[in-house]
Protein backbone atom coordinates (compact mmCIF):
# COMPACT_ATOMS: atom_id res chain seq x y z
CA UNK A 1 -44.79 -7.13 60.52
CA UNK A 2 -41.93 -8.95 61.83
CA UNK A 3 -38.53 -6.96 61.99
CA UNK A 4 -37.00 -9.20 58.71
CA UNK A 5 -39.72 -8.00 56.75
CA UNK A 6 -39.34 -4.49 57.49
CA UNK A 7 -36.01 -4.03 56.85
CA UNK A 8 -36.44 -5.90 53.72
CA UNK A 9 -39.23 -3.55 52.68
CA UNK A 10 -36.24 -0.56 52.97
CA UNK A 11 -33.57 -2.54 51.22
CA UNK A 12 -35.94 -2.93 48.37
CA UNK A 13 -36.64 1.01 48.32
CA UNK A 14 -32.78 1.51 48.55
CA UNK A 15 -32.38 -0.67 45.34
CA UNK A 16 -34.98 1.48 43.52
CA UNK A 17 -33.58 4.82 44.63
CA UNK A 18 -30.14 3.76 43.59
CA UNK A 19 -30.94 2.53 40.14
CA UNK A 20 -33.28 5.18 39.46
CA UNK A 21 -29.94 8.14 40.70
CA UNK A 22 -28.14 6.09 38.26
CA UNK A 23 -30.26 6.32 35.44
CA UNK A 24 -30.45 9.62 35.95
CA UNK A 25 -26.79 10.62 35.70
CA UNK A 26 -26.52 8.50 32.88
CA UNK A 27 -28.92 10.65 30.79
CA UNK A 28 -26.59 13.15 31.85
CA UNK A 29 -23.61 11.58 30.99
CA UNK A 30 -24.85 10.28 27.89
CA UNK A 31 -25.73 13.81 26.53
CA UNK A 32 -22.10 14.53 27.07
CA UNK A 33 -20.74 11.59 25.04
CA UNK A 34 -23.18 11.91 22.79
CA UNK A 35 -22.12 15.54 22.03
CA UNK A 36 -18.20 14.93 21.94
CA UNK A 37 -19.27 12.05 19.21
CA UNK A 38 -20.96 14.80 16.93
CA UNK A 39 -18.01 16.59 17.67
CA UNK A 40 -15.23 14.18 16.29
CA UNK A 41 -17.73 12.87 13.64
CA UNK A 42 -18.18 16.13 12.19
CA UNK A 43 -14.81 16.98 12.22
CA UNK A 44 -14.53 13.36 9.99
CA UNK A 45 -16.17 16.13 7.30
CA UNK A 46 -13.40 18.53 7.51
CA UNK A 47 -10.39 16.50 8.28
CA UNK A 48 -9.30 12.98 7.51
CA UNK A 49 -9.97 11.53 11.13
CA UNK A 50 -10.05 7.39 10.20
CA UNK A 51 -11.03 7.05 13.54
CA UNK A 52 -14.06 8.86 14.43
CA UNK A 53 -16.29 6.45 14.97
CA UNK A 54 -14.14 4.68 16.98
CA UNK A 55 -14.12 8.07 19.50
CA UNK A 56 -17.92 8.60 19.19
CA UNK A 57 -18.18 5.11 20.56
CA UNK A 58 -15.04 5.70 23.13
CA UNK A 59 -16.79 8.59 24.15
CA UNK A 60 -20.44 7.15 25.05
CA UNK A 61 -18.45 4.16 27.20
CA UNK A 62 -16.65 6.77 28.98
CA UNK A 63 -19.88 7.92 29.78
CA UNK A 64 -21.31 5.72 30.70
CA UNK A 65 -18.32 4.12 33.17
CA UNK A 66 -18.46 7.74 34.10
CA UNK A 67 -22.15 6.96 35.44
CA UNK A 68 -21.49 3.89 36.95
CA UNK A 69 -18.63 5.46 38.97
CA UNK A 70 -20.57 8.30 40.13
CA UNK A 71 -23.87 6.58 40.65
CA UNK A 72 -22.06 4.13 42.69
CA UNK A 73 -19.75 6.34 45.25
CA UNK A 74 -23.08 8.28 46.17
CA UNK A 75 -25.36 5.48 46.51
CA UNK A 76 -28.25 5.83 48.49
CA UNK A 77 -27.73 4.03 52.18
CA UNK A 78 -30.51 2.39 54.48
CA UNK A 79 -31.36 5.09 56.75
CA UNK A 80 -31.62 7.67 53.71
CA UNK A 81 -34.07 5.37 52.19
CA UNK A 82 -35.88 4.98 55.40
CA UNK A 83 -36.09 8.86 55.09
CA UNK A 84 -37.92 8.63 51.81
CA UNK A 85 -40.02 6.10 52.51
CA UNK A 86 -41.16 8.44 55.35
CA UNK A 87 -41.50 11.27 52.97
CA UNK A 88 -44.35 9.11 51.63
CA UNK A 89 -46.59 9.99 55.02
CA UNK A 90 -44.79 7.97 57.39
CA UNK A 91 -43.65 11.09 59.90
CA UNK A 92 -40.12 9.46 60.41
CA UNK A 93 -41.89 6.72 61.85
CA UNK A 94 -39.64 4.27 59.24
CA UNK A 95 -36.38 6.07 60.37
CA UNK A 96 -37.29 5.88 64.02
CA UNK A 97 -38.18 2.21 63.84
CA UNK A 98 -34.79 1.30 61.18
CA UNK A 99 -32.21 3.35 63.76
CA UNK A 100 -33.33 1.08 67.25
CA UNK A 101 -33.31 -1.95 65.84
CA UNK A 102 -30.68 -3.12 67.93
CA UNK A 103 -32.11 -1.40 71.25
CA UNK A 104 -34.58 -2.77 73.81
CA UNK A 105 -36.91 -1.64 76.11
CA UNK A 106 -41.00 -0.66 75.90
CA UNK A 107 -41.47 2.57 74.77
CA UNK A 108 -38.40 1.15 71.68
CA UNK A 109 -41.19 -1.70 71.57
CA UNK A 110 -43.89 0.37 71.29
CA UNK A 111 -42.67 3.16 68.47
CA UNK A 112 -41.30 0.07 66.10
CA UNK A 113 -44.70 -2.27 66.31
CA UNK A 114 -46.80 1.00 65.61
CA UNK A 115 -44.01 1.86 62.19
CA UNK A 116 -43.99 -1.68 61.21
CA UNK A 117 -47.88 -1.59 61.16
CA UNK A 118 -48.25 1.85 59.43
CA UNK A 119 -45.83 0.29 56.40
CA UNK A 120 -47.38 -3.00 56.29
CA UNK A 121 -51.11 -0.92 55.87
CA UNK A 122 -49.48 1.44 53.79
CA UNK A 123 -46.81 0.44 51.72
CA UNK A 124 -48.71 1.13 48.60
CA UNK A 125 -47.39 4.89 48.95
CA UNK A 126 -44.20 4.64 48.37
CA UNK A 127 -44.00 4.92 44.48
CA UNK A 128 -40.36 5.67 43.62
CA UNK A 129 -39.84 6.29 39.66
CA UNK A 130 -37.15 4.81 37.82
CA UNK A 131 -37.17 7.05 34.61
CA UNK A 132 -36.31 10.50 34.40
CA UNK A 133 -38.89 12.83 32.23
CA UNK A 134 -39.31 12.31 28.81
CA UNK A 135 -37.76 16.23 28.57
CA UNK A 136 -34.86 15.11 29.93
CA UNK A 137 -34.51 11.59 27.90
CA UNK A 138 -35.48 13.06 25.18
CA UNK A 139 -31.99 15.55 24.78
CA UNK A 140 -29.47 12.60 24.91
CA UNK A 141 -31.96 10.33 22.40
CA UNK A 142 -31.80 13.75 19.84
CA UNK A 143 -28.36 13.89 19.85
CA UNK A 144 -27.58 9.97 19.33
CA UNK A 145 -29.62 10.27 16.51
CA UNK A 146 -27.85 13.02 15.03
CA UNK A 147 -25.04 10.94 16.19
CA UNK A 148 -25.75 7.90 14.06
CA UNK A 149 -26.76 9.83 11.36
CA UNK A 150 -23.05 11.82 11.08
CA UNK A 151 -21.61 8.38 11.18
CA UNK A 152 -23.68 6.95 8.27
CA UNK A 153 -23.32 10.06 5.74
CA UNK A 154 -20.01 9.59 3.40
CA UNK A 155 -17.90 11.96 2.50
CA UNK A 156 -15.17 12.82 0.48
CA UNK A 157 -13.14 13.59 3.14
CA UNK A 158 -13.65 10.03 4.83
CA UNK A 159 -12.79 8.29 1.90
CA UNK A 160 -9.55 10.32 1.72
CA UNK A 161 -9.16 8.87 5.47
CA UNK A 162 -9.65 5.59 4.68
CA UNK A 163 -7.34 5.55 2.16
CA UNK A 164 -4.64 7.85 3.88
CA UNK A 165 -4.95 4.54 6.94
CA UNK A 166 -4.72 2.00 3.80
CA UNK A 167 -1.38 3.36 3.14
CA UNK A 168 -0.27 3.82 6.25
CA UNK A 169 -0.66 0.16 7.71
CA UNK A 170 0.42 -1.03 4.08
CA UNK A 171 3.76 1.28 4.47
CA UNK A 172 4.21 -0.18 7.80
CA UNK A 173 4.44 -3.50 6.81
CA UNK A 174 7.25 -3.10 4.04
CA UNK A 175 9.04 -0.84 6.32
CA UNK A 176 8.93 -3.71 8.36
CA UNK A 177 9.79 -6.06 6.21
CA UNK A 178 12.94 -3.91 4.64
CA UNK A 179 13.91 -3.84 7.93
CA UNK A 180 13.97 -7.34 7.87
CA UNK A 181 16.34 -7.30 4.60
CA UNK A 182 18.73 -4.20 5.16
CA UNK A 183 19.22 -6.54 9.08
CA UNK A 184 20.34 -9.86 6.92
CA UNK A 185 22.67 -7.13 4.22
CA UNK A 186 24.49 -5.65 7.66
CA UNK A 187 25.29 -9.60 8.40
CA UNK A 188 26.39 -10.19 5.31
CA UNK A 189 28.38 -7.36 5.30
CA UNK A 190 30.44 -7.91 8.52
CA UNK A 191 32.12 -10.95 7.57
CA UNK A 192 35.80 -10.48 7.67
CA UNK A 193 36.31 -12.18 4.40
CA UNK A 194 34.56 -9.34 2.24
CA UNK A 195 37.13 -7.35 0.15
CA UNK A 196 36.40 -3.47 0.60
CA UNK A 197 34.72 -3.45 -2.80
CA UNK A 198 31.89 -5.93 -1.96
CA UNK A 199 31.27 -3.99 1.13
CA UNK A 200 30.96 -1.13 -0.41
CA UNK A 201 28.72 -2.88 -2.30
CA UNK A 202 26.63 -4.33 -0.06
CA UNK A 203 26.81 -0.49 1.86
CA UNK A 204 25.08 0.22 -1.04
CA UNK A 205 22.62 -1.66 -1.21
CA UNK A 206 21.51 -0.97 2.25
CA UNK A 207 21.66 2.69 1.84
CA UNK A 208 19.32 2.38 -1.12
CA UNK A 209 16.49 0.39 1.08
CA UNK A 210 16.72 2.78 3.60
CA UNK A 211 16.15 5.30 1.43
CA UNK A 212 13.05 3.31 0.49
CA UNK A 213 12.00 3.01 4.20
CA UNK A 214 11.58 6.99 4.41
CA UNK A 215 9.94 6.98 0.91
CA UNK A 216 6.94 4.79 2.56
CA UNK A 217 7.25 6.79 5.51
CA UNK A 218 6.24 9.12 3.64
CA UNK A 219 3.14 8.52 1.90
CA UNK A 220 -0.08 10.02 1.62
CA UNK A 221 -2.13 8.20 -1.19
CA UNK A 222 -2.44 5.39 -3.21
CA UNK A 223 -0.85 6.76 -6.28
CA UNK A 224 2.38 7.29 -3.99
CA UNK A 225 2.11 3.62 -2.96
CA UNK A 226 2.30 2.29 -6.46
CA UNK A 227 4.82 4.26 -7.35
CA UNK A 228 7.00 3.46 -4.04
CA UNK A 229 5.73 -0.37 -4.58
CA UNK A 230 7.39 -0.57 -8.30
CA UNK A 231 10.63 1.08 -6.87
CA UNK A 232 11.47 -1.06 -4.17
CA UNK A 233 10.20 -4.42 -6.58
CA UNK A 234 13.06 -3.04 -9.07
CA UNK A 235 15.81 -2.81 -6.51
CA UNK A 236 14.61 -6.16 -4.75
CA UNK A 237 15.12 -7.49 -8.64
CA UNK A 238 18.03 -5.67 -9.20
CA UNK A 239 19.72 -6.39 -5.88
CA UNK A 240 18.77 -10.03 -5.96
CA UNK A 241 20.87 -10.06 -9.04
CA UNK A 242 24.06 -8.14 -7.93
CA UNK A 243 23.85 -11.03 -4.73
CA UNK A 244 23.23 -13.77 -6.81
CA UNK A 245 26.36 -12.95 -9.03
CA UNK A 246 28.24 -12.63 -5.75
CA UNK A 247 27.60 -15.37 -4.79
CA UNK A 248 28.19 -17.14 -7.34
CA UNK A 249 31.89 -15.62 -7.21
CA UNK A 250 32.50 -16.19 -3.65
CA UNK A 251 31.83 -19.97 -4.47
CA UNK A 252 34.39 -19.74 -7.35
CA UNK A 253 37.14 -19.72 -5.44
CA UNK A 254 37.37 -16.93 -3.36
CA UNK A 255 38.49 -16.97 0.43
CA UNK A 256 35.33 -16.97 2.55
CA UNK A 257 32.90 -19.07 4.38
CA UNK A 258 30.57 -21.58 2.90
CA UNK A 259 28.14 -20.05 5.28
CA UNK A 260 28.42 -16.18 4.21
CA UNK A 261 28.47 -17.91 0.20
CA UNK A 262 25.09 -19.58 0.96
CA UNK A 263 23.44 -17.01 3.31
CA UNK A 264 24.39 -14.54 0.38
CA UNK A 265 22.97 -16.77 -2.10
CA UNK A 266 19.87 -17.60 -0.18
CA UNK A 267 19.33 -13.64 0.36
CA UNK A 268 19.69 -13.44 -3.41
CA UNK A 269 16.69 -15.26 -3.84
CA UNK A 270 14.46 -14.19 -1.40
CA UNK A 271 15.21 -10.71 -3.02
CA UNK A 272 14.35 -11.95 -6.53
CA UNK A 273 11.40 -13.45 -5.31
CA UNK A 274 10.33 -10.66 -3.96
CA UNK A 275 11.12 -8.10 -6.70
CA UNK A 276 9.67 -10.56 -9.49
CA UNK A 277 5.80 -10.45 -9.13
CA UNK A 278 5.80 -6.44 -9.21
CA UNK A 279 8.40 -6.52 -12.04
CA UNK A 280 6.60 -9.31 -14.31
CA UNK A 281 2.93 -7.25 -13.94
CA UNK A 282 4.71 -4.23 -15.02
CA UNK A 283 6.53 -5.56 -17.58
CA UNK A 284 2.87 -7.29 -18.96
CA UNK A 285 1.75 -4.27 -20.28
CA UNK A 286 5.04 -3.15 -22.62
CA UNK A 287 4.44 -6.09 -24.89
CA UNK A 288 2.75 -6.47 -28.14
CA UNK A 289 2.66 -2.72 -28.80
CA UNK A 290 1.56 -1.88 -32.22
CA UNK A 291 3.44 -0.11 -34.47
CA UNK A 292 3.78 3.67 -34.74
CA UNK A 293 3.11 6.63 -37.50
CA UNK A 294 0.84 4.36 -39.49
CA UNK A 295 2.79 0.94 -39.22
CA UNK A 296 0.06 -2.09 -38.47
CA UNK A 297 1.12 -4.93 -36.26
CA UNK A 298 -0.65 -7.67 -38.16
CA UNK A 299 0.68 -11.10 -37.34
CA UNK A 300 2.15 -13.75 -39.93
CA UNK A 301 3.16 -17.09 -39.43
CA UNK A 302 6.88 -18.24 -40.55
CA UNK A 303 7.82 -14.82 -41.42
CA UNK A 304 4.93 -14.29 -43.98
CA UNK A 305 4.04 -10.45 -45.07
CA UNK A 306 6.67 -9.14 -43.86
CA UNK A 307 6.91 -6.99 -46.90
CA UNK A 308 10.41 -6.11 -48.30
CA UNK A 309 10.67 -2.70 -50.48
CA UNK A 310 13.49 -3.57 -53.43
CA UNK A 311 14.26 -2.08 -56.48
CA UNK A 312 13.55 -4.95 -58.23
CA UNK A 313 16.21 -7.21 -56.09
CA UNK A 314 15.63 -9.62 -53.14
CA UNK A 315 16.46 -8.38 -50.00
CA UNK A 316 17.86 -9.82 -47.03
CA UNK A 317 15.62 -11.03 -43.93
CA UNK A 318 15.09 -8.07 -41.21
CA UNK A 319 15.91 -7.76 -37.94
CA UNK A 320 13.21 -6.59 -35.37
CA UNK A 321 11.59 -3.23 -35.47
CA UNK A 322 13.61 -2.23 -38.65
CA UNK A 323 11.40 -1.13 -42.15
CA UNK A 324 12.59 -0.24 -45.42
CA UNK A 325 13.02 3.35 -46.62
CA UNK A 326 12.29 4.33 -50.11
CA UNK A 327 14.37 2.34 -52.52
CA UNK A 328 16.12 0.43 -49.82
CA UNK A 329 15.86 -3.38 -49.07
CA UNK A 330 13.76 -3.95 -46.87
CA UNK A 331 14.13 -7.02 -44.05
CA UNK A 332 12.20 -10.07 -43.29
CA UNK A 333 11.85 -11.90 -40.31
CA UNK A 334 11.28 -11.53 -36.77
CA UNK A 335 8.99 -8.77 -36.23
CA UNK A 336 9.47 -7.50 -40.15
CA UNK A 337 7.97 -3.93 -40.86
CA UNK A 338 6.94 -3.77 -44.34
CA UNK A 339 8.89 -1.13 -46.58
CA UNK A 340 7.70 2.23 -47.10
CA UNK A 341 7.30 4.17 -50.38
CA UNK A 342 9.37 1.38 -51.90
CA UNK A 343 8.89 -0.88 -54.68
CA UNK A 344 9.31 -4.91 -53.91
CA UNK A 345 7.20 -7.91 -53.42
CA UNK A 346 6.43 -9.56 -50.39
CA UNK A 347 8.97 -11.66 -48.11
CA UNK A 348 8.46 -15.35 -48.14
CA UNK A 349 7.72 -18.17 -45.92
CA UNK A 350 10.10 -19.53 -43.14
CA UNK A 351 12.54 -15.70 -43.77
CA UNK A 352 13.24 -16.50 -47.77
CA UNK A 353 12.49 -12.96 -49.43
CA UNK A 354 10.82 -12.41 -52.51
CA UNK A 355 11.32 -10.42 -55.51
CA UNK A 356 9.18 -8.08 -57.53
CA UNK A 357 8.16 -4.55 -58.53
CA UNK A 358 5.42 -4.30 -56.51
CA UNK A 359 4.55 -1.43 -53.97
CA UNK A 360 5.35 -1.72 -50.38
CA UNK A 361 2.09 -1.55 -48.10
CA UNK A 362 1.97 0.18 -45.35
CA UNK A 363 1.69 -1.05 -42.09
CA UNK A 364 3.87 -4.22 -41.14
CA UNK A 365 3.90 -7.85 -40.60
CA UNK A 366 4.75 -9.80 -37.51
CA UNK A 367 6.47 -12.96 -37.86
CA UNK A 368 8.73 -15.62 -36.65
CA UNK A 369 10.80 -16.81 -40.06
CA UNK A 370 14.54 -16.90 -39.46
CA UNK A 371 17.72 -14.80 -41.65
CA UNK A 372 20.60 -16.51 -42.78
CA UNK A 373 22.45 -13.50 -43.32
CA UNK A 374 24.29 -11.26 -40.98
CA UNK A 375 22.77 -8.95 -38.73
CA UNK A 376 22.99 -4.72 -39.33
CA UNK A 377 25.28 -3.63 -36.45
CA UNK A 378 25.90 -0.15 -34.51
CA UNK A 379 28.97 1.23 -35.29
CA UNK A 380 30.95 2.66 -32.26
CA UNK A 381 33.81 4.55 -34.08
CA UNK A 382 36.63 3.78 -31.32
CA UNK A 383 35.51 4.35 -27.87
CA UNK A 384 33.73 6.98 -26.23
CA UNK A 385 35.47 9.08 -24.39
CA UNK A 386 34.95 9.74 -20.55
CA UNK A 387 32.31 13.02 -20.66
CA UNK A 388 30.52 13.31 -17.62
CA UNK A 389 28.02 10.52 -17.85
CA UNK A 390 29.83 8.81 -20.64
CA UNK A 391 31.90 6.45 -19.49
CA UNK A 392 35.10 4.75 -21.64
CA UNK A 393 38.25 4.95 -23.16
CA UNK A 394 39.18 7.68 -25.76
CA UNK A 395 41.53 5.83 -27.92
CA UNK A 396 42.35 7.25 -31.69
CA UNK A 397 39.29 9.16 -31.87
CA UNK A 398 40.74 11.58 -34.09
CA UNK A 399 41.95 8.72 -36.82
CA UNK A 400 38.60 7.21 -37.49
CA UNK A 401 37.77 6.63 -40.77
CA UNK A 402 34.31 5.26 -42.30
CA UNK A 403 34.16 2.33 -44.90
CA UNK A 404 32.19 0.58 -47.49
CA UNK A 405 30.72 -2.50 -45.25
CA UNK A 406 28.01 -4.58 -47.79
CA UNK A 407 25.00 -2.74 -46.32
CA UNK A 408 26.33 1.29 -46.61
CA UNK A 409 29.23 3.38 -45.05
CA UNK A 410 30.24 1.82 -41.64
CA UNK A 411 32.72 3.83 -38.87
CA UNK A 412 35.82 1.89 -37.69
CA UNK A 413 35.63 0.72 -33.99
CA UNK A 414 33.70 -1.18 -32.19
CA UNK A 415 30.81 -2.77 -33.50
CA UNK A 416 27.64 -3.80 -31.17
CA UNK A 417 24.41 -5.11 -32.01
CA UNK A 418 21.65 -2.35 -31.47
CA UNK A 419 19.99 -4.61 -29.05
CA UNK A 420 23.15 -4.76 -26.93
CA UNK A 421 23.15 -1.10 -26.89
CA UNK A 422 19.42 -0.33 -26.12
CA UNK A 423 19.70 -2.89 -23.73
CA UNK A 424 22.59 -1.36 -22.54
CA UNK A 425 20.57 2.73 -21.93
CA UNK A 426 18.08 0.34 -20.36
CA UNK A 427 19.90 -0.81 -18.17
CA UNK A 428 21.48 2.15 -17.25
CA UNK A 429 18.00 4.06 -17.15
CA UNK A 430 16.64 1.52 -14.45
CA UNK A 431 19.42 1.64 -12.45
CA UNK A 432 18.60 5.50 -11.98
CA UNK A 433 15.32 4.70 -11.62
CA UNK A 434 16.24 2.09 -8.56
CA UNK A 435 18.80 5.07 -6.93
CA UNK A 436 15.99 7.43 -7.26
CA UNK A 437 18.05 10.23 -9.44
CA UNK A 438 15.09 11.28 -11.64
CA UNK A 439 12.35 13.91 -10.63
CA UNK A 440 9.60 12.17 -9.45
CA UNK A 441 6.41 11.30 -12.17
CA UNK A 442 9.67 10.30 -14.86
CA UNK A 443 9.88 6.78 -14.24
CA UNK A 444 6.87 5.67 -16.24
CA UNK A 445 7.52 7.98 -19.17
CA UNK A 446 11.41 6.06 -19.16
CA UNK A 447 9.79 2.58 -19.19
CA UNK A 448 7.36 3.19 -21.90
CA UNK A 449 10.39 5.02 -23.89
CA UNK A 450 12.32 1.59 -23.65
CA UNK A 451 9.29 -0.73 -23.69
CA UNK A 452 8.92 0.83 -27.34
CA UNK A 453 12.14 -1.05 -28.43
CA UNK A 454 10.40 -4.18 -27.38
């Protein structure tokens, strides 16, 4: 055998025992990954851990990197695999031969023909295996199995973490993006030209966002997201509208900047935009509720049954949401309830109401006919004076007197349509609403109070 062959013939031996000490501290390695993955994925049962799987997996690459390492820094080298190769029947013969390679003389000669000739008759000994035992497999293999099957049983508890991450990357994007929005309010709010009113203003504003940053901070569940989701819409709307009437005064005349008017105005937008979508698929579901205690909310065209109750007299068309009470005229119109327990005829076409002694019905009309005369109006007798949360003027409060007005007994003061003044509470109740001042779980009972004026 010539001396290239030989030491080929140990290289190849030193591959072998090297892949087959690496195999072997994988299974090792492998049974400790694959026992920190059971680990984290049944903890994915107790606690919400989102990310279990993801360390299972972690884990068994560690492991096996972990091998690699290992395997490699104690690799077998040539004269240790010329030692097993003699192990085989060889009698260090291999070893001999490998380490005088380089050295000369006849008895050198002699020892490496006689090695090279015992391996080349030979060679079929050496039988180095690869695998470990099954036994030894077969622990790491149990364990990925129970492994795999951890990972593909659901649970309440990873739903809850799935969710609980759903929220969390959700939250981080609007806190990013209020960021965004309370950054382009603290521009707007240094410019010189600002009286201290509109800063405060704008202060304001930007204290209310950040509040709505921690709120999302904050959350656990989708429930909480909603409700933090319809918040922020409302102030984006609300906001948008405060800015956009700002702006619209700045450009009226007062001393600043076309560019603070327009970035202002532009920011006014963006905010309405923003606050609109939310707002408009809330707002879907408060119309076309039907009437309450017994009231139907049949439609008619051009004011059509929109029964008026009259003792025997035409009444005038009705306002929205109004109904007659027992031997009072009833009103046609927009939205007329029929009369209760009174006696009158239906309303006619296009508002015009009819006369008669028949019985009210029960339940009430929905049209679209028109009234040509005045509206009912709420009565403010003077002003209200400042109480608390009241806010006004208390101005002859003592000195009002009620009077005959051609529906009933009116109060002196001011007189505003009831629309003006629900609109008014609404208002007011969305405001709070926006500045977060009621207990949390009120807002929806507040917007289905108000939606019931609709």
């Amino acid at each position: 055998m010539e001396q290239r062959e030989f030491v080929k013939e140990i290289r190849n031996c030193r591959r072998r025992l090297n892949l087959a000490g690496f195999l072997r501290k994988l299974v090792t390695a492998l049974t400790i990954g694959a026992a920190a993955g059971i680990l984290f994925q049944a903890a994915s049962f107790v606690i919400p851990l989102y990310y279990a799987g993801s360390y299972a997996v972690l884990a068994l690459v560690l492991a096996l990197i972990a091998a690699a390492v290992t395997a490699y820094v104690k690799r077998t080298g040539m004269e240790q695999a010329a030692l097993v190769m003699d192990s085989f029947g060889f009698d260090e013969r291999i070893v001999t031969a490998y380490g005088n390679l380089d050295k000369e003389g006849a008895f050198v000669a002699l020892q490496r023909a006689d090695a090279m000739g015992q391996l080349q008759a030979h060679r079929d000994k050496i039988r180095i295996t690869l695998l470990p035992p099954w036994k030894r497999t077969g622990v790491p293999a149990g364990l990925l199995a129970v492994l795999l099957v951890l990972a593909l049983v659901p649970s309440e508890m990873k739903e809850r973490a799935e969710e609980l991450h759903r929220v969390r990357e959700d939250a981080k994007e609007k806190v990013q993006e209020i960021e965004e929005v309370v950054e382009a309010l603290e521009q707007l709010d240094q410019a010189e030209e600002l009286t201290p009113e509109q800063q405060a203003l704008l202060q304001e504003m930007i204290e209310s966002l950040q509040a709505s940053q921690e709120e999302y901070r904050q959350l656990s569940s989708d429930e909480m997201m909603r409700a933090a989701a319809e918040k922020l819409e409302y102030r984006y709307e609300n906001m948008g509208s405060q800015l956009a009437g700002l702006a619209q005064s700045l450009q009226n005349g007062a001393a600043v900047s076309s560019v603070t008017a327009e970035s202002m105005q532009a920011l006014a937008e963006k905010m309405q935009e923003m606050g609109s979508a939310q707002l408009a698929k809330g707002n879907a579901g408060q119309s076309g509720n039907g009437g309450q205690n017994g009231q139907g909310g049949q439609s008619g065209q051009d004011g059509s049954n929109g029964g008026s109750g009259q003792n025997g007299s035409g009444g005038q068309p009705a306002q929205s949401g109004q109904s007659a009470q027992s031997g009072q005229p009833a009103q046609s119109g927009q939205s007329g309830q029929s009369g209760q327990n009174g006696d009158g005829g239906q309303s006619g076409q296009n508002g015009s109401s009819g006369q008669g002694d028949g019985s009210g019905q029960n339940g009430s009309g929905r049209g679209t006919g028109t009234a040509s005369t005045p509206h009912d109006y709420v009565s403010i007798p003077n002003d209200i004076a400042d109480s608390g949360n009241l806010t006004g003027n208390a101005v002859d409060h003592d000195a009002s007197e009620y009077f005959h007005a051609q529906n009933g007994l009116s109060w002196e003061g001011t007189h505003m349509s009831h629309e003006a003044v629900i609109g008014h509470y609404e208002q007011n109740a969305y405001e709070g609403i926006a500045a977060g001042k009621y207990p949390s779980g009120m807002e929806e009972v507040i917007k289905e109070y108000f939606s019931n004026f609709d």
